[in-house]
Protein backbone atom coordinates (compact mmCIF):
# COMPACT_ATOMS: atom_id res chain seq x y z
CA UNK A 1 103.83 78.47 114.34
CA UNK A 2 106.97 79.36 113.42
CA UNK A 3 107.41 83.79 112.94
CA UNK A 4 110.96 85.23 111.34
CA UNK A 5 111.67 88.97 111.18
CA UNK A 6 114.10 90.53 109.34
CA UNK A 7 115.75 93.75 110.10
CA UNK A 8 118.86 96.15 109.16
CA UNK A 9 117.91 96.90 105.23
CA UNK A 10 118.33 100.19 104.10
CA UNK A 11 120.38 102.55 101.03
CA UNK A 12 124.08 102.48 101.10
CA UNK A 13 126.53 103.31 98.45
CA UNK A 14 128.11 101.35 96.49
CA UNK A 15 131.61 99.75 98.10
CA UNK A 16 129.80 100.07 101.88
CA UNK A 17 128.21 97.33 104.32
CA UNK A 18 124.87 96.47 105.88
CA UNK A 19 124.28 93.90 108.61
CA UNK A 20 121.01 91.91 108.25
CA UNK A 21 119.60 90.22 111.49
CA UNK A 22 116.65 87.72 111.61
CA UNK A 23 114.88 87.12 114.18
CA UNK A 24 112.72 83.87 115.02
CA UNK A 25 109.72 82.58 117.14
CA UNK A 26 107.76 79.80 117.72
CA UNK A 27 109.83 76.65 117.61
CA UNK A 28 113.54 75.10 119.07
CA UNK A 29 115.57 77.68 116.96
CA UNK A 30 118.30 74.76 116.92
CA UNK A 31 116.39 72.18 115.30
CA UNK A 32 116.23 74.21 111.88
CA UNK A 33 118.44 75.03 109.44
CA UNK A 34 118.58 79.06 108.41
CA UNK A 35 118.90 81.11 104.90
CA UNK A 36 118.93 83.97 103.10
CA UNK A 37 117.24 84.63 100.30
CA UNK A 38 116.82 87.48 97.63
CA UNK A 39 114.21 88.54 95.13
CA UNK A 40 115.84 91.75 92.89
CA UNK A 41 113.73 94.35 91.54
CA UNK A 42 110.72 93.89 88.97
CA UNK A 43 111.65 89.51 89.47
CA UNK A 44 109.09 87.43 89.65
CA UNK A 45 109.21 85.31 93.43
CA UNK A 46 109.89 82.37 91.50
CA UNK A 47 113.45 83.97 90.79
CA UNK A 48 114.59 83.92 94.42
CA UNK A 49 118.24 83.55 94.92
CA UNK A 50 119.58 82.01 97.40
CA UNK A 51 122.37 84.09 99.25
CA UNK A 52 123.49 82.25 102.07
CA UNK A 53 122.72 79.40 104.14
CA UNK A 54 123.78 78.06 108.17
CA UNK A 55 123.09 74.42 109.24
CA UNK A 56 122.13 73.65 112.32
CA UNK A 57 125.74 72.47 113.45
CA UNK A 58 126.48 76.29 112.30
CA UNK A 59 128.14 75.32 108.84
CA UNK A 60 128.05 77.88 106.07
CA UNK A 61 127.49 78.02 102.67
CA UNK A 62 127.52 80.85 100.16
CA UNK A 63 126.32 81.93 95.98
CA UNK A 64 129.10 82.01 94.38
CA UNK A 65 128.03 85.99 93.46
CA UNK A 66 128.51 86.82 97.48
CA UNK A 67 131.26 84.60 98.07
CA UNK A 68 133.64 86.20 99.77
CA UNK A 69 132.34 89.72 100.62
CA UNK A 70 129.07 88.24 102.69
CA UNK A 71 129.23 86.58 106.13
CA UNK A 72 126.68 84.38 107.65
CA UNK A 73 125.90 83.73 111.35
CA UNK A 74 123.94 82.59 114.08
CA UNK A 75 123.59 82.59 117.65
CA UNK A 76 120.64 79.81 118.81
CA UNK A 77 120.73 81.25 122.76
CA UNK A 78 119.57 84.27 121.06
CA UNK A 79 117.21 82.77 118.11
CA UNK A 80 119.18 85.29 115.57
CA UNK A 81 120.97 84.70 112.18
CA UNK A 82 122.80 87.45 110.82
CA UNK A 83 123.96 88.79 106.98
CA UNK A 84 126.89 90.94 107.38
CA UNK A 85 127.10 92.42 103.81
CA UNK A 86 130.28 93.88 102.66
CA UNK A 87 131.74 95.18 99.11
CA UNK A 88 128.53 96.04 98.22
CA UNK A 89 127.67 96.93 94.79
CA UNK A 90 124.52 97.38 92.32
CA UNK A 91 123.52 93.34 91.62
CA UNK A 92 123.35 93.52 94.96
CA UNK A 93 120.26 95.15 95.42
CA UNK A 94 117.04 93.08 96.00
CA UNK A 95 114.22 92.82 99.05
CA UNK A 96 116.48 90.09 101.26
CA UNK A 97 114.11 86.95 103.07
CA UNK A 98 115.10 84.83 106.19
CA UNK A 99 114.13 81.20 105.25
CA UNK A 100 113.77 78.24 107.74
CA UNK A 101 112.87 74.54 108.17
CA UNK A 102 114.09 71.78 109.85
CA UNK A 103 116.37 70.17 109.74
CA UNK A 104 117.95 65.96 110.66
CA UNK A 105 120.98 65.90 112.35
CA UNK A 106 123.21 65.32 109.45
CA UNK A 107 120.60 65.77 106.74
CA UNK A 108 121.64 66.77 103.49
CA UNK A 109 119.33 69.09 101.00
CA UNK A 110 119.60 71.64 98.10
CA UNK A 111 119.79 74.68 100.34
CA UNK A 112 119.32 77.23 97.28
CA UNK A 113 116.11 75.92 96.16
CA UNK A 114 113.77 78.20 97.33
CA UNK A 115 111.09 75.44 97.68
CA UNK A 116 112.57 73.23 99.90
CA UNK A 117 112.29 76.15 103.01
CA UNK A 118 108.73 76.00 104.82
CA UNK A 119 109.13 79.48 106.73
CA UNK A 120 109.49 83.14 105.67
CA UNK A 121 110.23 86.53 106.76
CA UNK A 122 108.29 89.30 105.30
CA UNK A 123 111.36 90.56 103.99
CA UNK A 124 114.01 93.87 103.93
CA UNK A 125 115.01 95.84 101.40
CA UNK A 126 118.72 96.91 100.28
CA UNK A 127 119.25 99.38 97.69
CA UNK A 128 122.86 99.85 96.56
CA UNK A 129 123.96 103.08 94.77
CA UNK A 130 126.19 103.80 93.02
């Protein structure tokens, strides 16, 4: 069974940074493909956004609303995947979910569909202020 837990949420103002970490159990961490997801305040789950997405041959892909100001990482020796979130501001504020399935060698899928991930985090909360 495959566990992810997210940690690193928290208040900042508006303009500052936060660095998410996920941590995951259970399986070969470098089999699967990693995201982020977020679910903003009073949404309903089926309005999870995706944020951010890393392959398992550690290519990256961003929303265009975080392009630019968030980076994604991992590091398989460690079974992490990090958020670094910079330039924050008030959209983005939301509960923040580590997503994971895996994935072929060269397999293609629509990462920002919240449906095609299998595993979840329980989730971490950022609140931006302004």
């Amino acid at each position: 069974e495959v566990q992810l837990v997210e940690s690193g949420g928290g208040s900042v103002q508006a303009g500052g940074s936060l660095r998410l970490s996920c941590r995951g159990s259970g399986d070969t961490y470098g089999r699967f493909c990693m995201a982020w997801f977020r679910q903003a305040p009073g949404k309903a789950r089926e309005a999870r956004e995706g944020v951010a997405t890393v392959g398992r041959d550690g290519i990256t892909r961003y929303a265009d609303s975080v392009k630019g100001r968030f980076t994604a990482s991992r590091e398989n020796a460690a079974d992490t995947m990090d958020l670094l979130l910079d330039s924050l501001n008030n959209e983005d504020t939301a509960t923040y979910y580590c997503a994971s399935r895996y994935c072929a060698p060269g397999g293609n899928f629509n990462w920002s569909n919240q449906y095609n991930w299998e595993y979840w985090g329980q989730g971490t909360q950022v609140t931006v202020s302004s």
